[in-house]
Protein backbone atom coordinates (compact mmCIF):
# COMPACT_ATOMS: atom_id res chain seq x y z
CA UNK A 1 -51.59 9.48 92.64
CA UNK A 2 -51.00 8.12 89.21
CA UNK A 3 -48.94 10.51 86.56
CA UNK A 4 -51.12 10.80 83.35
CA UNK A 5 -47.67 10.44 81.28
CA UNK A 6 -46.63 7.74 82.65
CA UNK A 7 -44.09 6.77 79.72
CA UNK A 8 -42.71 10.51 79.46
CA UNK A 9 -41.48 10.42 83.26
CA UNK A 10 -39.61 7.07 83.38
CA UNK A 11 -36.41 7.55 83.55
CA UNK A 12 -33.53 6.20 81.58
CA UNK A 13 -29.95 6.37 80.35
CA UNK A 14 -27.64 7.96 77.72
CA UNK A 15 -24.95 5.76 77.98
CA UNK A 16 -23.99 5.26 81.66
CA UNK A 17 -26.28 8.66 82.75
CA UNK A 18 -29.19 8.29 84.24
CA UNK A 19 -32.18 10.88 83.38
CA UNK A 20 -35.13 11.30 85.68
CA UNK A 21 -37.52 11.21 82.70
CA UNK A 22 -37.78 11.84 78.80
CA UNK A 23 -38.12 15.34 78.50
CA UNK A 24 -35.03 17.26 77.29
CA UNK A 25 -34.29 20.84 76.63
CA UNK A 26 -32.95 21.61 73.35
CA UNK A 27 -30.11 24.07 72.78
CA UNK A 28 -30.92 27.27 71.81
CA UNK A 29 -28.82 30.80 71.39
CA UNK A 30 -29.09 32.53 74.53
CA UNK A 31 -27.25 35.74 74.33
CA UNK A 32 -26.64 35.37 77.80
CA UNK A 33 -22.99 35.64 77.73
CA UNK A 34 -20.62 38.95 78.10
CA UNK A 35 -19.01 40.15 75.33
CA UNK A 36 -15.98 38.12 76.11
CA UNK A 37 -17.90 34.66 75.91
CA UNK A 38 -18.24 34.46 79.74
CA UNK A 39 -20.95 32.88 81.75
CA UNK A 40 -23.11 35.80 83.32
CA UNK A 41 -25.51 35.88 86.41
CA UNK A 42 -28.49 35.88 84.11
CA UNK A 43 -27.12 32.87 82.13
CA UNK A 44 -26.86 31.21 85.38
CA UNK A 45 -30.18 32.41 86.44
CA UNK A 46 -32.01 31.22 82.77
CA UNK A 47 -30.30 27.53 83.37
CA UNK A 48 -31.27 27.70 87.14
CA UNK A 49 -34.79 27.98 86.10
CA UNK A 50 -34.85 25.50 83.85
CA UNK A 51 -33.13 22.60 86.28
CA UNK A 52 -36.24 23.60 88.29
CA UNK A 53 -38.86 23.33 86.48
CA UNK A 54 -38.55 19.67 86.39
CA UNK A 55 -36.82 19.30 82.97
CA UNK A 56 -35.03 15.76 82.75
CA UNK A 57 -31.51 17.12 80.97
CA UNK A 58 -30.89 21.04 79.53
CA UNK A 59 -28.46 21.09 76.69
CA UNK A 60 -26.52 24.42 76.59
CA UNK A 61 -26.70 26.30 73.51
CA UNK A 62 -23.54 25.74 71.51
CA UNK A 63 -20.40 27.05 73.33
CA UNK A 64 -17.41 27.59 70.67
CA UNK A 65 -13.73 25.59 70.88
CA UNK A 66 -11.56 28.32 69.26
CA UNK A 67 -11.81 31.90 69.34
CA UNK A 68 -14.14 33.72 66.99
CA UNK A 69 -15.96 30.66 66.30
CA UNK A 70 -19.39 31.73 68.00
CA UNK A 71 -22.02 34.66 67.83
CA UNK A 72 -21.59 37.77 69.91
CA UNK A 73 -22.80 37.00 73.52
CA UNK A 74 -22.55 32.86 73.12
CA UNK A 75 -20.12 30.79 75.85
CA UNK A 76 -16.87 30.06 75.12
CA UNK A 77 -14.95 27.00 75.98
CA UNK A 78 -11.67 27.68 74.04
CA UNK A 79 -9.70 27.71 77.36
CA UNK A 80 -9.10 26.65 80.71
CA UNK A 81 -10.01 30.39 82.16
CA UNK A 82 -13.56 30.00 80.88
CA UNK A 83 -13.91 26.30 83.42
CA UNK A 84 -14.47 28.33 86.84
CA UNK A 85 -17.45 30.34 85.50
CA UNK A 86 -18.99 26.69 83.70
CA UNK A 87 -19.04 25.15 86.85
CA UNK A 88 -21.42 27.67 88.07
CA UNK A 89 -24.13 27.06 85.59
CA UNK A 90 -23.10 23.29 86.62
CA UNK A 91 -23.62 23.68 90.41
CA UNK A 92 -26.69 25.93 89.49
CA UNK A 93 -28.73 23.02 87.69
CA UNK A 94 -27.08 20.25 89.67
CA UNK A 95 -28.54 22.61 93.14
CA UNK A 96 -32.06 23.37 91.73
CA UNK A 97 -32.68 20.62 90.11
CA UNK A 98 -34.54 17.81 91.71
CA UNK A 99 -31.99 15.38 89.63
CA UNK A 100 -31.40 17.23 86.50
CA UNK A 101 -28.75 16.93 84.22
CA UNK A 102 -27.06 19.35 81.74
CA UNK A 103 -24.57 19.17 78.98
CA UNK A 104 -22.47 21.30 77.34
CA UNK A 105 -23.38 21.89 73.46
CA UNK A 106 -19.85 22.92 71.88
CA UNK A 107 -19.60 24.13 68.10
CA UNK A 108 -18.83 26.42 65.56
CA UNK A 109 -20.60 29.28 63.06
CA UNK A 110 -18.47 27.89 59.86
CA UNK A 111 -20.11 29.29 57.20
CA UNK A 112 -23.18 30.84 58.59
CA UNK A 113 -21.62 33.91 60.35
CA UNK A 114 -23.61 36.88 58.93
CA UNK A 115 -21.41 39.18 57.21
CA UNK A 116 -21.94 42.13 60.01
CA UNK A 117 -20.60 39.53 62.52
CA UNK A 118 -17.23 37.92 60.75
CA UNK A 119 -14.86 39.42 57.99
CA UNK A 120 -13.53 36.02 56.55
CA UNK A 121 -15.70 32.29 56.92
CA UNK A 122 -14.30 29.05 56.43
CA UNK A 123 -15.90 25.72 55.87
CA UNK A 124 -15.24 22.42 54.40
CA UNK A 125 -15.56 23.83 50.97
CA UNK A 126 -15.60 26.81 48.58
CA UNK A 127 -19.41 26.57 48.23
CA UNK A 128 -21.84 29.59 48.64
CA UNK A 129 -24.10 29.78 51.20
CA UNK A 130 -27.16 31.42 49.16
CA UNK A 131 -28.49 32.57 52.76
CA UNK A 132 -25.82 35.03 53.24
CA UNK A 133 -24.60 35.29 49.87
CA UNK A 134 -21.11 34.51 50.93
CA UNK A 135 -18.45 32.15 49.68
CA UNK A 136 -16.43 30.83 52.71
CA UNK A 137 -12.56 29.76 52.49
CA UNK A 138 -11.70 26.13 52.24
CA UNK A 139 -9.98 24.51 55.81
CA UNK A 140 -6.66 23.57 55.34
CA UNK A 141 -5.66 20.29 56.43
CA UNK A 142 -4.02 21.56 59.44
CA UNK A 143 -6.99 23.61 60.72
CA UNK A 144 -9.25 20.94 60.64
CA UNK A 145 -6.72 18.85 62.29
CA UNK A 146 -6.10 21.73 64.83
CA UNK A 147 -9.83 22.01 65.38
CA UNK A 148 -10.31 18.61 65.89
CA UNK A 149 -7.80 18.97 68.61
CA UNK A 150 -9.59 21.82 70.17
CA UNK A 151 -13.32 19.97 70.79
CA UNK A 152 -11.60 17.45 72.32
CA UNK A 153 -9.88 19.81 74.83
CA UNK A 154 -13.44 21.36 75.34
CA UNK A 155 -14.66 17.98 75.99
CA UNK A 156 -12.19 17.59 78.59
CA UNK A 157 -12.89 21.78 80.22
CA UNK A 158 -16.76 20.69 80.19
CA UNK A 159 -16.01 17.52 82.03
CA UNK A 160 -13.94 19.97 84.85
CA UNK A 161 -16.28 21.98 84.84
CA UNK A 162 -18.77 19.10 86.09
CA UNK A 163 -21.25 18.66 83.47
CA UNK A 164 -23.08 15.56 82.85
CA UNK A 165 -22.43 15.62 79.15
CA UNK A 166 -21.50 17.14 76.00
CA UNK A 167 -23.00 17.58 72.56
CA UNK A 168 -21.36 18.61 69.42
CA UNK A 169 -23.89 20.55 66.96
CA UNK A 170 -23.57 18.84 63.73
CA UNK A 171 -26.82 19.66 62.25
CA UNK A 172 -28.10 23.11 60.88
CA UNK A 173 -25.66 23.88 58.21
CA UNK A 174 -23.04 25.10 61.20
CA UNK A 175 -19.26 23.98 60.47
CA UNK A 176 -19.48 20.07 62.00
CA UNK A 177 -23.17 19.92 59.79
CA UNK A 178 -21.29 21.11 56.65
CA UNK A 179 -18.27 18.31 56.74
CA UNK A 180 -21.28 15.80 57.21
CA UNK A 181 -23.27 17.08 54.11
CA UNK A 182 -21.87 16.11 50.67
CA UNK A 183 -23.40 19.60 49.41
CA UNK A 184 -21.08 21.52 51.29
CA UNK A 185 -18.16 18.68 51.75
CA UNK A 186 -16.48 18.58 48.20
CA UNK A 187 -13.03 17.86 49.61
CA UNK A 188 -10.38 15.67 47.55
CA UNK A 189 -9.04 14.69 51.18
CA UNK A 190 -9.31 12.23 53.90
CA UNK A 191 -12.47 14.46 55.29
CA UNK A 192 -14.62 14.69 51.85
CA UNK A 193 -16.08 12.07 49.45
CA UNK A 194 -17.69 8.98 51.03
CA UNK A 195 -19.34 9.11 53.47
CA UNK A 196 -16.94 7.29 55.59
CA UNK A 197 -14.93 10.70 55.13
CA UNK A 198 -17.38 13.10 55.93
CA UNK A 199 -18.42 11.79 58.90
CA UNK A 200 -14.14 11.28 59.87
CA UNK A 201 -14.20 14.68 61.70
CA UNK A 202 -16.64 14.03 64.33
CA UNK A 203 -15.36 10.45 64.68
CA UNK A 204 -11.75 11.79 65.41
CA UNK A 205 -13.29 14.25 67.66
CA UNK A 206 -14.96 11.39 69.65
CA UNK A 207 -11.93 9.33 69.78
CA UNK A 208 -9.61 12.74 70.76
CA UNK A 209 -12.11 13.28 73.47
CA UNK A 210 -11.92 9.40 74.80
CA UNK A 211 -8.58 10.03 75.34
CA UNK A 212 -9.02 12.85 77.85
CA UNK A 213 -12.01 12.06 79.49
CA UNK A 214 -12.36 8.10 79.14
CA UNK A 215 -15.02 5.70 77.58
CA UNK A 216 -17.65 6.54 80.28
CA UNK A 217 -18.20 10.30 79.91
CA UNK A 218 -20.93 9.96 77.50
CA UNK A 219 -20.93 12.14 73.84
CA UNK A 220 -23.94 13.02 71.59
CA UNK A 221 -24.29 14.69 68.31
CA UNK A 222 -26.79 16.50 66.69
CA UNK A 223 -27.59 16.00 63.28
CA UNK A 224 -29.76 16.29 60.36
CA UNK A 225 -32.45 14.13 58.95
CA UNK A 226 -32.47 15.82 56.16
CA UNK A 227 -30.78 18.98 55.25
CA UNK A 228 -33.89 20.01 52.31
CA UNK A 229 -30.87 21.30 50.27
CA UNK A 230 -30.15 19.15 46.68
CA UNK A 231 -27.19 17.51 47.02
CA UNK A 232 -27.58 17.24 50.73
CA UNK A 233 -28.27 15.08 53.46
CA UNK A 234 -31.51 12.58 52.77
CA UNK A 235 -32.94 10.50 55.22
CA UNK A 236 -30.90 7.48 53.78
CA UNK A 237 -27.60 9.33 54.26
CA UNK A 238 -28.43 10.51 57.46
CA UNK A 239 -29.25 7.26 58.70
CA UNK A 240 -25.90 6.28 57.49
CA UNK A 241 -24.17 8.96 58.97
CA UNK A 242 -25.84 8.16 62.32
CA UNK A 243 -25.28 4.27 62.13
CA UNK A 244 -21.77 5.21 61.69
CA UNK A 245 -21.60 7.28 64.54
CA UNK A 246 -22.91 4.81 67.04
CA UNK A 247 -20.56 2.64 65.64
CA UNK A 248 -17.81 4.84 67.11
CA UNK A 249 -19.38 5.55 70.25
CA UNK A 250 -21.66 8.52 70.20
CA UNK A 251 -24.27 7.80 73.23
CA UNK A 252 -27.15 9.64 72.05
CA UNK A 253 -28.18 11.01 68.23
CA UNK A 254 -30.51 14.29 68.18
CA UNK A 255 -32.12 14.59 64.72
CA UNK A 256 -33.39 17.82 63.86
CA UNK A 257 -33.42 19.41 59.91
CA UNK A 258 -32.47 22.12 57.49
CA UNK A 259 -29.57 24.62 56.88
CA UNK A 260 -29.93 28.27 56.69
CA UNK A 261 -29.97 27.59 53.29
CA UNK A 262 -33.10 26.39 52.99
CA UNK A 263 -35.38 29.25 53.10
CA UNK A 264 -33.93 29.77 49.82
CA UNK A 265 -36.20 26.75 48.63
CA UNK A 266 -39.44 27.25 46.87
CA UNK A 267 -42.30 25.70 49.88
CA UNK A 268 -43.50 23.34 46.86
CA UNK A 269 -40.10 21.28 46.75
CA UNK A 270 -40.16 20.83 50.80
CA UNK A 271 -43.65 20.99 52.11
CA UNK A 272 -43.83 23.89 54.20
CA UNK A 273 -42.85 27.47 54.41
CA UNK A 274 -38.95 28.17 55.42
CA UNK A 275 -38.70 30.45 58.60
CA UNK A 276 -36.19 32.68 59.09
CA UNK A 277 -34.91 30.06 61.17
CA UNK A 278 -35.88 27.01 59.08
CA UNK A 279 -35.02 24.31 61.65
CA UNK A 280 -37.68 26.14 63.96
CA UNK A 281 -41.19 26.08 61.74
CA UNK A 282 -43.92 28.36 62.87
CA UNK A 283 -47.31 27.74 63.00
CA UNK A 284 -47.16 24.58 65.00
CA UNK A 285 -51.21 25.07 65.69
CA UNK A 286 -52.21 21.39 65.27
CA UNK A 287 -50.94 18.43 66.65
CA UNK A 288 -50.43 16.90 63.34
CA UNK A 289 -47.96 19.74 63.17
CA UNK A 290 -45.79 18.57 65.91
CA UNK A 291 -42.92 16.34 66.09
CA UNK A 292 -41.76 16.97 62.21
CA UNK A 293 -38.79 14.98 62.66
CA UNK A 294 -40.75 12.34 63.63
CA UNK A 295 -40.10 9.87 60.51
CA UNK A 296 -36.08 10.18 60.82
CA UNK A 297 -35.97 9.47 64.58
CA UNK A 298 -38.28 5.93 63.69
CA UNK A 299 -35.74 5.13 61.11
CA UNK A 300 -33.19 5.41 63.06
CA UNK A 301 -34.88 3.48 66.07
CA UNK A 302 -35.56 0.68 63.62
CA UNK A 303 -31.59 0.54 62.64
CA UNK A 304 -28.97 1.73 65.36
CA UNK A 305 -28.85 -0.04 68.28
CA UNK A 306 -26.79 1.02 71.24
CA UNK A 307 -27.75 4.97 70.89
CA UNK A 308 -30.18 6.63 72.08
CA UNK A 309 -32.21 8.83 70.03
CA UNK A 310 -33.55 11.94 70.63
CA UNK A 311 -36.36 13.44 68.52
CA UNK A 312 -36.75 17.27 68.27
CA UNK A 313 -39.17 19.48 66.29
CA UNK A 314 -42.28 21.77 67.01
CA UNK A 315 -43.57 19.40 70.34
CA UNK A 316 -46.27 21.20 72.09
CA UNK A 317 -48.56 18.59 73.26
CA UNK A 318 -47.47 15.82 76.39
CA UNK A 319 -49.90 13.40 75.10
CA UNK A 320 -48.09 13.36 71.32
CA UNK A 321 -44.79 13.57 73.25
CA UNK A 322 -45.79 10.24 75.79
CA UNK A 323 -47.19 8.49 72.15
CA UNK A 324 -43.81 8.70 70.50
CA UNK A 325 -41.64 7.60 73.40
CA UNK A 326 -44.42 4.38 73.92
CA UNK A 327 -44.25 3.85 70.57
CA UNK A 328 -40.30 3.74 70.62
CA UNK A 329 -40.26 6.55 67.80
CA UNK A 330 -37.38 8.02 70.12
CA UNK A 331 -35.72 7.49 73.37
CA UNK A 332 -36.43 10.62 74.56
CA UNK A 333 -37.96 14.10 73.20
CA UNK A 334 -36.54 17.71 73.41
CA UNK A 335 -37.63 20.81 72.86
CA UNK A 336 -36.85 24.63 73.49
CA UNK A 337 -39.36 27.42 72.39
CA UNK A 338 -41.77 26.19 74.92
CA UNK A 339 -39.22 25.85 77.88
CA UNK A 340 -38.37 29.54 77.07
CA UNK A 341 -42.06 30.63 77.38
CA UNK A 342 -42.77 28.28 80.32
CA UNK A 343 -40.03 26.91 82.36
CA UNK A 344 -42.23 24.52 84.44
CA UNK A 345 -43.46 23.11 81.88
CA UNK A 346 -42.61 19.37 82.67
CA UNK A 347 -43.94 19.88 86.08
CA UNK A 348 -47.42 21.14 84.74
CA UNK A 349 -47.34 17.92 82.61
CA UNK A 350 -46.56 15.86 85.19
CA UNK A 351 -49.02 17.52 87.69
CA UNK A 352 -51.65 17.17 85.00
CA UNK A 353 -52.61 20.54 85.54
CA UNK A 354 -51.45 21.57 82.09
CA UNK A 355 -51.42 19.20 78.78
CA UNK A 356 -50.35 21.75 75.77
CA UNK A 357 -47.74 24.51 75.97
CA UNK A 358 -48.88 27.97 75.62
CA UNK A 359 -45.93 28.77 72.98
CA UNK A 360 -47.48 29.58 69.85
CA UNK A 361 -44.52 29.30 67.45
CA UNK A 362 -43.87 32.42 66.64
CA UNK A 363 -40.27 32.49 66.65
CA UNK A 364 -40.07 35.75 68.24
CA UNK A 365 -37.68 34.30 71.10
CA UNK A 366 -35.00 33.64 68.96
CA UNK A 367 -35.27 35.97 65.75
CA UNK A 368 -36.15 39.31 68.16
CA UNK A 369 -32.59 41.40 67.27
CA UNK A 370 -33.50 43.84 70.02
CA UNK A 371 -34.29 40.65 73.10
CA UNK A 372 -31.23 41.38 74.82
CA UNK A 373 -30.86 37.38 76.42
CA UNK A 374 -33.45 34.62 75.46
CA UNK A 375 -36.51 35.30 76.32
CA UNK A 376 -40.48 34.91 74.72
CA UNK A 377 -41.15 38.36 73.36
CA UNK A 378 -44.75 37.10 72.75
CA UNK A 379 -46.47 36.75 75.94
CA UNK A 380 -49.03 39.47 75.97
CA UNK A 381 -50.60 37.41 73.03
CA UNK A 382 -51.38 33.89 74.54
């Protein structure tokens, strides 16, 4: 029997891994974890599903390198004690999973954490975040040095603990996203200015990383297209940015969009109405609604070679989803708010029983303060 996406479940490679098809889960905030950042039976259970419902490679949501550097109930990977209760989740997908693959998403709040959450936050620079109405404190030298240091030693604890891969969240206005973005990067150092010097942290973390796990564990980044802040990230820089980053060694680039910042922004100046969530746009009722990353992920297939590119952004529908990976728009296409709703997802595409996700966008699966773990808090509503 033929598969009506026939583009959509070939597999291919990130670096030297292999993935059974195209179809990659996103990471998302699962408030899954205790209140000591340790992997729980339902966190294990949520990634167990997802290895099984035919899902080529589940990225974690972000786990956090240093202490205090995550939201309440998110992983940790600050240590070596917190490597027995990864492995787990690993085993879990790696059991369930018909050939699925998962990596570990590591990164850090910076200068997002909601007052409620975090006394003091640091970042780059001195520069408000008009989201939270904060000012965060300026990273010495040594601390950036010292947390450069401590992703590569998470690199190393997610490679113990089994997984496939890592990603470091650089997009979204968290801390790696603000060194990359000259509105928040003002620094007179070696890690501000050109971009050359924004983009030094991540590279050092790369080549830290090499270092303890070798050339062949592979190392992706997600970043932004465009942060929709002025002064920020544009598609030019970003393709810069990412061009750079392949450079390095980075085996796969996720382009996503937005910091928290932007639902500050009048809709006029950016085309759409700011969630709370901005990076996660509602109202994804049409398919000319889907994949709104679309135009960064074909720039940067047109200029970096030797990455793979990963587009992400409001994908609902397989046949849009097989169009942009035959067109070579992206390497591969992930996505989250669906997965939570449906797990199986990839199987009903593949099965042709199903050709449109039943998510409707609502958002409620990650904004919902009372959820208790990730979950879709719409379903009576289909």
């Amino acid at each position: 029997m033929s598969i009506p996406y026939p583009n959509l479940f070939s597999e291919a490679s990130i670096g030297n891994m292999i993935v059974k098809n195209r179809l990659i889960r996103s990471a998302t905030f699962e408030e899954l974890a205790d209140e000591h950042g340790n992997v729980t039976d339902g966190y294990i259970e949520l990634h167990r599903r997802l290895a099984s419902g035919g899902v080529g490679l589940i990225i974690t949501g972000y786990a956090h390198p240093i202490k205090n550097g995550g939201l309440p109930h998110m992983i940790g990977v600050e240590s070596d004690d917190c490597i027995k209760g990864l492995r787990k989740v690993v085993e879990a997908v790696h059991n369930s999973g018909d050939g699925c693959k998962i990596a570990l998403q590591i990164g850090h709040c910076g200068r997002q954490f909601p007052r409620r959450l975090q006394k003091e936050t640091v970042a780059p620079s001195a520069v408000i975040d008009p989201s939270t109405g904060r000012i965060p404190r300026e990273m010495s030298f040594e601390e950036v040095d010292k947390f450069i240091k401590a992703c590569s030693a998470a690199v190393r604890r997610a490679r113990d603990a089994g997984f496939d891969a890592v990603q470091f969240h650089a997009a979204h206005g968290w801390l790696l996203s603000s060194f990359l973005s000259p509105h928040t990067n003002r620094r007179q150092d070696m890690y501000g200015g050109s971009t050359e010097n924004r983009v030094r942290v991540l590279s050092e973390i790369y080549k830290h990383s090499v270092k303890q796990v070798g050339s062949d564990f592979p190392i992706f980044a997600k970043i932004n297209g465009n942060d929709f802040v002025e002064g920020g990230i544009d598609p030019n820089e970003s393709l810069r940015l990412g061009k750079i980053l392949s450079e390095v060694g980075f085996a796969a680039l996720e382009v996503s969009c937005c910091m928290w910042e932007t639902i500050v922004r009048r809709p006029e100046e950016i085309g759409w109405q700011p969630a709370v969530l901005p990076e996660s746009r509602t109202n994804i009722v049409t398919k000319e609604k889907e994949a709104y990353n679309r135009a960064y992920t074909q720039l940067f297939k047109e200029k970096i070679e030797n990455c793979s590119i990963i587009l992400v952004g409001g994908l609902r529908s397989a046949d849009v989803m097989e169009e942009i990976v035959s067109r070579k728009d992206a390497d591969f296409v992930s996505l989250s708010r669906p997965l939570i709703r449906e797990p199986d997802l990839p199987y009903l595409f593949k099965s042709g029983s199903k050709s449109v996700a039943d998510c409707i966008s609502c958002n409620k699966c990650i904004t919902n303060k009372k959820r208790h773990g990730l979950h879709c808090s719409n379903i009576e509503n289909i």
